[in-house]
Protein backbone atom coordinates (compact mmCIF):
# COMPACT_ATOMS: atom_id res chain seq x y z
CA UNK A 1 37.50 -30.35 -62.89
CA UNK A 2 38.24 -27.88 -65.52
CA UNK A 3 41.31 -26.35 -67.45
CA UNK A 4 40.43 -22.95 -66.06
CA UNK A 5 42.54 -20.05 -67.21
CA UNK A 6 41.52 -17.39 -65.41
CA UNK A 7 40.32 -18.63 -62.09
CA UNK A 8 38.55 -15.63 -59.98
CA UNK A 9 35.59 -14.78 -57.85
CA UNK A 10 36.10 -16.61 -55.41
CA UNK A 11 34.19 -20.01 -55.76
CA UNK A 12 31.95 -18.55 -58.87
CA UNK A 13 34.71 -19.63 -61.65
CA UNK A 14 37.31 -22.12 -60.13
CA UNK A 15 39.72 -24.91 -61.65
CA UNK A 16 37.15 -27.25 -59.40
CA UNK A 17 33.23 -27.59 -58.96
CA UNK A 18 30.39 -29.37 -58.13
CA UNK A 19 27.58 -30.06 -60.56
CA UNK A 20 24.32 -31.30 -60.41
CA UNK A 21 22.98 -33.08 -63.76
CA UNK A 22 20.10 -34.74 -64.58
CA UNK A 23 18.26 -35.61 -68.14
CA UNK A 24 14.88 -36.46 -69.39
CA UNK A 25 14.27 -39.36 -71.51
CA UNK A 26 10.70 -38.53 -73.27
CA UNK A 27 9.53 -40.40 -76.58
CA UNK A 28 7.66 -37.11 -78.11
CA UNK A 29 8.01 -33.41 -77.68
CA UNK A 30 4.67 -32.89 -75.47
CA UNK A 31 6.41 -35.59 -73.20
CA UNK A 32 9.46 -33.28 -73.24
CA UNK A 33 7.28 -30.19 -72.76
CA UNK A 34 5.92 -31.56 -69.01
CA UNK A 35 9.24 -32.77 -68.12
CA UNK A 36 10.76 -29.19 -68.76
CA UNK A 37 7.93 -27.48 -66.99
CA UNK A 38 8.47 -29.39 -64.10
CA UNK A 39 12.13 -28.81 -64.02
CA UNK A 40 11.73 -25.06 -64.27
CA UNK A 41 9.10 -25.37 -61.06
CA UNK A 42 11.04 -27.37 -59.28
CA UNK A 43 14.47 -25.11 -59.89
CA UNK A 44 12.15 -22.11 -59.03
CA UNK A 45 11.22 -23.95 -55.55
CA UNK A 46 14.78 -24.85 -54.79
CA UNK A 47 16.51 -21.00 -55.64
CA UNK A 48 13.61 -19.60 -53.12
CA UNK A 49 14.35 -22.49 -50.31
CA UNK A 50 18.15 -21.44 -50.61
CA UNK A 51 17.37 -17.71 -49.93
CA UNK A 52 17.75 -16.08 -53.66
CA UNK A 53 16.07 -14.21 -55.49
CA UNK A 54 16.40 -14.90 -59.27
CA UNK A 55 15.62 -13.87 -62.35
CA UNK A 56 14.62 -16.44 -64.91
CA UNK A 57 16.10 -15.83 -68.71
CA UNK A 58 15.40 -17.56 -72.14
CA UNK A 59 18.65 -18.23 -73.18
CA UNK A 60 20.37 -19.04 -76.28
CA UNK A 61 21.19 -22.56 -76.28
CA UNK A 62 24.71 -22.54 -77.63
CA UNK A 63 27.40 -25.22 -78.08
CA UNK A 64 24.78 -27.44 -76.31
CA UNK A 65 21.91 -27.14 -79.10
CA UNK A 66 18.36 -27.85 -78.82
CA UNK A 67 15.25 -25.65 -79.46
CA UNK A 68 15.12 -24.13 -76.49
CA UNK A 69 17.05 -22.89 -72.94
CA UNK A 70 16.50 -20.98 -69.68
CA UNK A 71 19.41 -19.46 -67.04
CA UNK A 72 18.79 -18.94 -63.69
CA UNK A 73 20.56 -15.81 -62.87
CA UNK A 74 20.94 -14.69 -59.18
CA UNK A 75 21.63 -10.50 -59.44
CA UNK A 76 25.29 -10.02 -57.46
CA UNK A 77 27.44 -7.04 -58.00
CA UNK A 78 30.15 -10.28 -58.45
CA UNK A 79 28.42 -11.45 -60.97
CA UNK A 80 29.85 -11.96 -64.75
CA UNK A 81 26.90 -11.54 -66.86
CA UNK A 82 25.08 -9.09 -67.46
CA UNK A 83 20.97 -9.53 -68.02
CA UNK A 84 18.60 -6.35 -68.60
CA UNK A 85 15.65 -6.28 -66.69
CA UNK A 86 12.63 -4.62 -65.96
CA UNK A 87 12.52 -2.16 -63.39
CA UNK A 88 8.00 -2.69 -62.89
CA UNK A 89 7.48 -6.01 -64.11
CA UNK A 90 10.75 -7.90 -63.30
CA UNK A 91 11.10 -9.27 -66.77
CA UNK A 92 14.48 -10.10 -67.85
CA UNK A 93 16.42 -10.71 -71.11
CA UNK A 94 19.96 -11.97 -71.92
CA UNK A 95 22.46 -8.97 -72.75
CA UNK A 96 24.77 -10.72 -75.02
CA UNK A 97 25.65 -7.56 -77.52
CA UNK A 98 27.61 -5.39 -75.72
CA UNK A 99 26.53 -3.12 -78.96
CA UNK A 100 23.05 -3.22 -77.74
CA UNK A 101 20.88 -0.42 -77.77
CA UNK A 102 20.94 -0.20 -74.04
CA UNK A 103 18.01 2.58 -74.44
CA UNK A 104 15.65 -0.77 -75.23
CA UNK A 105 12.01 -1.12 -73.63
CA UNK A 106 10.45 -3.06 -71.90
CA UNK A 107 7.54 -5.10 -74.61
CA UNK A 108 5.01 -4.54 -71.83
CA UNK A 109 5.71 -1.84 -69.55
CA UNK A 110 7.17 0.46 -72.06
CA UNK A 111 10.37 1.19 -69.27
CA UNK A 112 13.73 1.38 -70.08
CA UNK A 113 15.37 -1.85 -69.25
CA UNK A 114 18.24 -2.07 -66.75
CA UNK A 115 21.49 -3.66 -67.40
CA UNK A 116 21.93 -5.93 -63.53
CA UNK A 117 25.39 -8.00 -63.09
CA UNK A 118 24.49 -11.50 -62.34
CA UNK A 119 25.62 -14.93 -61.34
CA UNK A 120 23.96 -18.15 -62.87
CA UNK A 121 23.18 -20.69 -61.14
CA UNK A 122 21.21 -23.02 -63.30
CA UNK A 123 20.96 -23.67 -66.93
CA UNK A 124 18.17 -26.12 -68.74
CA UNK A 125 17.97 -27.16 -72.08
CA UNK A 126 15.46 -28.85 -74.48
CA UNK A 127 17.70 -31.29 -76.23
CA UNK A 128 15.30 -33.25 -78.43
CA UNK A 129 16.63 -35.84 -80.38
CA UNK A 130 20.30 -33.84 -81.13
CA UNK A 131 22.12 -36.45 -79.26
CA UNK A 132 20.22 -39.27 -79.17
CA UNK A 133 19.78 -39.79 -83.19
CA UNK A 134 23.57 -39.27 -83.08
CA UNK A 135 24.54 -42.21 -80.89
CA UNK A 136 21.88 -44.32 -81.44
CA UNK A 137 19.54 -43.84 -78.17
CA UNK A 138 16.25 -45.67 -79.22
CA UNK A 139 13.33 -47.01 -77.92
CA UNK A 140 10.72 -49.05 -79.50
CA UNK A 141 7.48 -47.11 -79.78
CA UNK A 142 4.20 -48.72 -79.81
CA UNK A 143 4.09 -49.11 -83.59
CA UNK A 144 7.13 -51.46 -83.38
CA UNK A 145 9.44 -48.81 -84.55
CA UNK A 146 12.73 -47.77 -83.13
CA UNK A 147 12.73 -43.80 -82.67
CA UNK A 148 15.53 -41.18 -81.00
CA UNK A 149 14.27 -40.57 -77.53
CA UNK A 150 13.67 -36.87 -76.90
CA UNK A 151 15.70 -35.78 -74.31
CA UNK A 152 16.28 -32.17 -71.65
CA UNK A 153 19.42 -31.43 -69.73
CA UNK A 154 19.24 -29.31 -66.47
CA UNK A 155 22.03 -28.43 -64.50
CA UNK A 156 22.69 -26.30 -60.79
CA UNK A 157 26.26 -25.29 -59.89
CA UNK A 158 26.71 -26.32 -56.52
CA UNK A 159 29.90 -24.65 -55.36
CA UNK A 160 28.25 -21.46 -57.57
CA UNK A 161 25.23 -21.41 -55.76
CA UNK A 162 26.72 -21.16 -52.70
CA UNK A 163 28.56 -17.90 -53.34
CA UNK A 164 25.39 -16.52 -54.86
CA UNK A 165 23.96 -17.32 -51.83
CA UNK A 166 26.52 -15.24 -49.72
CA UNK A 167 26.14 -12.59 -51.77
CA UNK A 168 22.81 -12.12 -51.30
CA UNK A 169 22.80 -12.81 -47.98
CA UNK A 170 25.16 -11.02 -45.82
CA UNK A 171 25.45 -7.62 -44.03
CA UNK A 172 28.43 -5.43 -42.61
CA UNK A 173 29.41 -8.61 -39.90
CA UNK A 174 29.53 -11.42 -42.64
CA UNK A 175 26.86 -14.34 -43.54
CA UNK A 176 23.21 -14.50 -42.78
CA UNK A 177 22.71 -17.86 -44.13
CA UNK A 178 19.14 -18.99 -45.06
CA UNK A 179 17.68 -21.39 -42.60
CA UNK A 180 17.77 -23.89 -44.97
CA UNK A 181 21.13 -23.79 -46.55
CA UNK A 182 22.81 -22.94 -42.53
CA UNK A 183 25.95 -25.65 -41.97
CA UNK A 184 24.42 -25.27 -38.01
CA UNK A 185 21.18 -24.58 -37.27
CA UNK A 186 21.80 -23.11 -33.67
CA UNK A 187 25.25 -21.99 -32.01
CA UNK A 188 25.70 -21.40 -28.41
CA UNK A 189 27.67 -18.82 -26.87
CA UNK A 190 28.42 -19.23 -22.91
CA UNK A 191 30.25 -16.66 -23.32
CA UNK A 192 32.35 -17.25 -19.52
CA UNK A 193 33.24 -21.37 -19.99
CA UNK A 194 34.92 -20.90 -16.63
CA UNK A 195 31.47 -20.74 -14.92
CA UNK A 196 30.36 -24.31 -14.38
CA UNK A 197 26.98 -23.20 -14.19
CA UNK A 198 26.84 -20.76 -17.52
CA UNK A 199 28.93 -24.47 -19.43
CA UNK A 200 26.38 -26.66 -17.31
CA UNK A 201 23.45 -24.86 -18.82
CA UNK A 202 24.78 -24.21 -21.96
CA UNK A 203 25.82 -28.34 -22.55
CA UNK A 204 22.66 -28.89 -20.96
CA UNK A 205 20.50 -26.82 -24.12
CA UNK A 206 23.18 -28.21 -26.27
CA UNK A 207 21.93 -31.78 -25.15
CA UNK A 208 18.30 -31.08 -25.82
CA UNK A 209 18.15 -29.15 -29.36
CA UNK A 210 19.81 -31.89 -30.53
CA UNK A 211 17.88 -34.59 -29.06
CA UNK A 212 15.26 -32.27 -31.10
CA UNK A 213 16.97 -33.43 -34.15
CA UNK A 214 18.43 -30.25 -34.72
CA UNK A 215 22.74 -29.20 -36.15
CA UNK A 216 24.03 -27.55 -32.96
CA UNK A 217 27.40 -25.77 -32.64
CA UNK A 218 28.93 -25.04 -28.92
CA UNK A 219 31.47 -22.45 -28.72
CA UNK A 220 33.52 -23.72 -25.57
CA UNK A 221 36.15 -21.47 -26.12
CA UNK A 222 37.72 -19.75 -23.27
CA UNK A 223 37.65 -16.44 -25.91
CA UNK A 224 36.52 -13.04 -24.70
CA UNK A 225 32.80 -12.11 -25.50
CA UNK A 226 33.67 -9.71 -27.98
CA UNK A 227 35.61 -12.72 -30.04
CA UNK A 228 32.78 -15.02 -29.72
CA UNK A 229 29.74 -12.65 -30.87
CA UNK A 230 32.37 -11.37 -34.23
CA UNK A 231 33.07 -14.98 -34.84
CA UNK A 232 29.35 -16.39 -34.57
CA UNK A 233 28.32 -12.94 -37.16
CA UNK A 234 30.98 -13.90 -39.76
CA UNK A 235 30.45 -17.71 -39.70
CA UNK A 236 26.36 -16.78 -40.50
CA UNK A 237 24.58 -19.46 -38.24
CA UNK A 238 20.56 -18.59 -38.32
CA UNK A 239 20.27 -18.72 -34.74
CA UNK A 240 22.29 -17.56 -31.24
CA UNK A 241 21.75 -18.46 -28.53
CA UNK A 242 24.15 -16.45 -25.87
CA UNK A 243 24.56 -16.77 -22.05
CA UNK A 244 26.40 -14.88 -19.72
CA UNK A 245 25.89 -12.58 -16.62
CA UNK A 246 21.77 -12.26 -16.92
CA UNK A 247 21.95 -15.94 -16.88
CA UNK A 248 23.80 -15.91 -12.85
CA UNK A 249 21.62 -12.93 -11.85
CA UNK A 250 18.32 -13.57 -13.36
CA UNK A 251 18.16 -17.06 -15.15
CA UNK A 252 17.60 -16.04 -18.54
CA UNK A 253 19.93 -16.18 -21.74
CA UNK A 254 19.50 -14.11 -24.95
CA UNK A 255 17.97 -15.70 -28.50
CA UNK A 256 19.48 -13.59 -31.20
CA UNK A 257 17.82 -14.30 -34.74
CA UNK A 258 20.85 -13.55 -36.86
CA UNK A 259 18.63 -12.13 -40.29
CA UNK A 260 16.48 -9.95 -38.23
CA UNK A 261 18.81 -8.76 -35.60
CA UNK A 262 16.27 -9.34 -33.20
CA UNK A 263 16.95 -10.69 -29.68
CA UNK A 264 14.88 -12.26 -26.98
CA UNK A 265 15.60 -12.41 -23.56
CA UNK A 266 14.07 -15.67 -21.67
CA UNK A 267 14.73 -18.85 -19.66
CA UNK A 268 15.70 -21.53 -20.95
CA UNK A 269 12.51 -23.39 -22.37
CA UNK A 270 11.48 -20.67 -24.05
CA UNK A 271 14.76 -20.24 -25.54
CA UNK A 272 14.15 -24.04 -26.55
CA UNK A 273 10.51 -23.54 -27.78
CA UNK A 274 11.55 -20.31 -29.71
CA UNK A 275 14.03 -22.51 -31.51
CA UNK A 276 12.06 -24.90 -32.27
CA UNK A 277 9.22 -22.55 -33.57
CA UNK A 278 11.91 -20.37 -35.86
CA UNK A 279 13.03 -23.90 -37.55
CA UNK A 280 10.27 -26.12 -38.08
CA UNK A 281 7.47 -23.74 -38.12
C-alpha cells in the first residue's frame, strides 16, 4: 500500500499493488555479475510467456543506489514514461530530459531515435555492498574475515503487469489474453441451455477438459447468443468453444481461437483434441 496522490490508469498507478521482490546475497562482484545475468534472462523469459513485448533499458539507479540498473518497459499508449528507441535495431534508452535533443541517433544505426510511451514492469538493481555495510550484513569469508555481502534487488509489478498485458493484447471486442496468463483456459457457449441435448453435450465436454487438467468456464446462462459471444470477447478467454443449431442438425460445434479469430467446425473429439493441441502443444 502506498500514499498515492494521484491515483490513475487504471491498475498502472493505484493506492494498492502487488509486488514481487527478491535479492541476491553474493560475497564478490563476479558472484553478483551471474546472479544479475540470470535475473535479466529469467525476467526476459517471463515478459515473453505473459504475451509482451518489451524493451529492455539501462536505467539510472536512483534513490535505490548501486552501480548499475535495468527497466523493463512494455510500449502502451497508457504508458507514463517515455523511452527513445530505435526504429532498425530496437535499441532503447531512458528519456529522462524532457530538454533532450530529441533529433539524437541511434550509436549504431545512425537513425533518429523515437520517443515510445511505456509502462514498466520490472526494475533490477546491482546493490553491492550499499546496504549491507550499513546494517551490518556479514559473512565470514574463507580468510576468517567478516565482509558486507554483495547484494541485487529485482522487482515485477504484479497488478502493473497485468494492465500492460491488456494493453497489448486486446482488439475492438476487449481482451485476448495470452494462453498463459488466461484466468480460463476454455469457455463454453451452449448458446440454447433450454436444449437438454446442446447443456448435455456441453456439461458433458465441460466434464472431460477438465478431467484433462484444464480451467474451464460454462456459460449456462439462459442469455441470447448475441450476449454470450460479446461477453466471452470482452472477458478474453484463449479458447471458445460454442454450440448451437449445427450441433442438433449435424453434430458438430464451433472452436473459435480467440487471438486468431479463427474457427473450426467439428464433433466433439476433435473439438477436445484441438484443445488439447492449442494448450499443451
Amino acid at each position: 500500500f502506498r500514499d498515492e496522490i494521484r491515483p490513475r490508469f487504471g491498475v498502472v498507478r493505484a493506492c494498492e499493488f502487488i509486488m514481487k521482490d527478491a535479492y541476491s546475497f553474493d560475497r564478490d562482484k563476479s558472484g553478483l555479475d551471474r546472479s544479475y545475468r540470470a535475473m535479466h534472462a529469467a525476467y526476459k523469459r517471463i515478459f515473453k510467456r505473459c504475451g509482451l513485448k518489451i524493451l529492455i533499458v539501462e536505467a539510472d539507479p536512483g534513490v535505490m543506489g548501486g552501480s548499475l540498473s535495468h527497466e523493463f518497459m512494455v510500449p502502451g499508449l497508457s504508458g507514463e514514461d517515455l523511452v527513445l528507441v530505435c526504429p532498425r535495431c530496437k535499441k532503447a534508452k531512458s528519456y529522462q530530459d524532457k530538454n533532450e535533443d530529441v533529433q539524437l541517433l541511434c550509436t549504431d544505426c545512425h537513425v533518429k531515435l523515437e520517443k515510445v510511451n511505456c509502462i514498466e514492469v520490472g526494475h533490477i538493481f546491482q546493490l553491492g555492498e550499499k546496504y549491507s555495510s550499513v546494517l551490518g550484513a556479514n559473512f565470514v569469508d574463507a580468510d576468517g574475515k567478516a565482509k558486507p555481502m554483495v547484494m541485487g534487488c529485482y522487482g515485477i509489478g504484479i497488478s502493473r503487469l497485468m494492465a500492460a498485458i491488456i494493453e497489448q493484447n486486446h482488439d475492438e471486442a476487449g481482451i485476448i489474453w495470452p494462453k498463459e496468463v488466461s484466468p480460463y483456459q476454455v469457455i463454453i457457449l451452449p448458446l440454447d441451455v433450454t436444449n437438454r441435448k446442446i447443456k448435455k453435450s456441453g456439461l458433458e465436454i465441460y466434464r472431460r477438459l477438465k478431467e484433462d487438467g484444464l480451467e474451464v468456464l460454462f456459460d449456462d446462462r439462459d442469455e441470447r447468443a448475441g450476449v454470450k459471444f460479446n461477453d466471452a470477447d470482452l472477458l478474453g478467454i484463449s479458447l471458445q468453444i460454442i454450440i448451437g443449431k449445427d450441433f442438433l442438425d449435424r453434430g458438430t460445434m464451433e472452436l473459435k481461437i480467440r487471438r486468431k479469430h479463427k474457427k473450426i467446425a467439428a464433433r466433439p473429439q476433435t473439438i477436445i483434441r484441438e484443445v488439447s493441441r492449442f494448450v499443451y502443444g
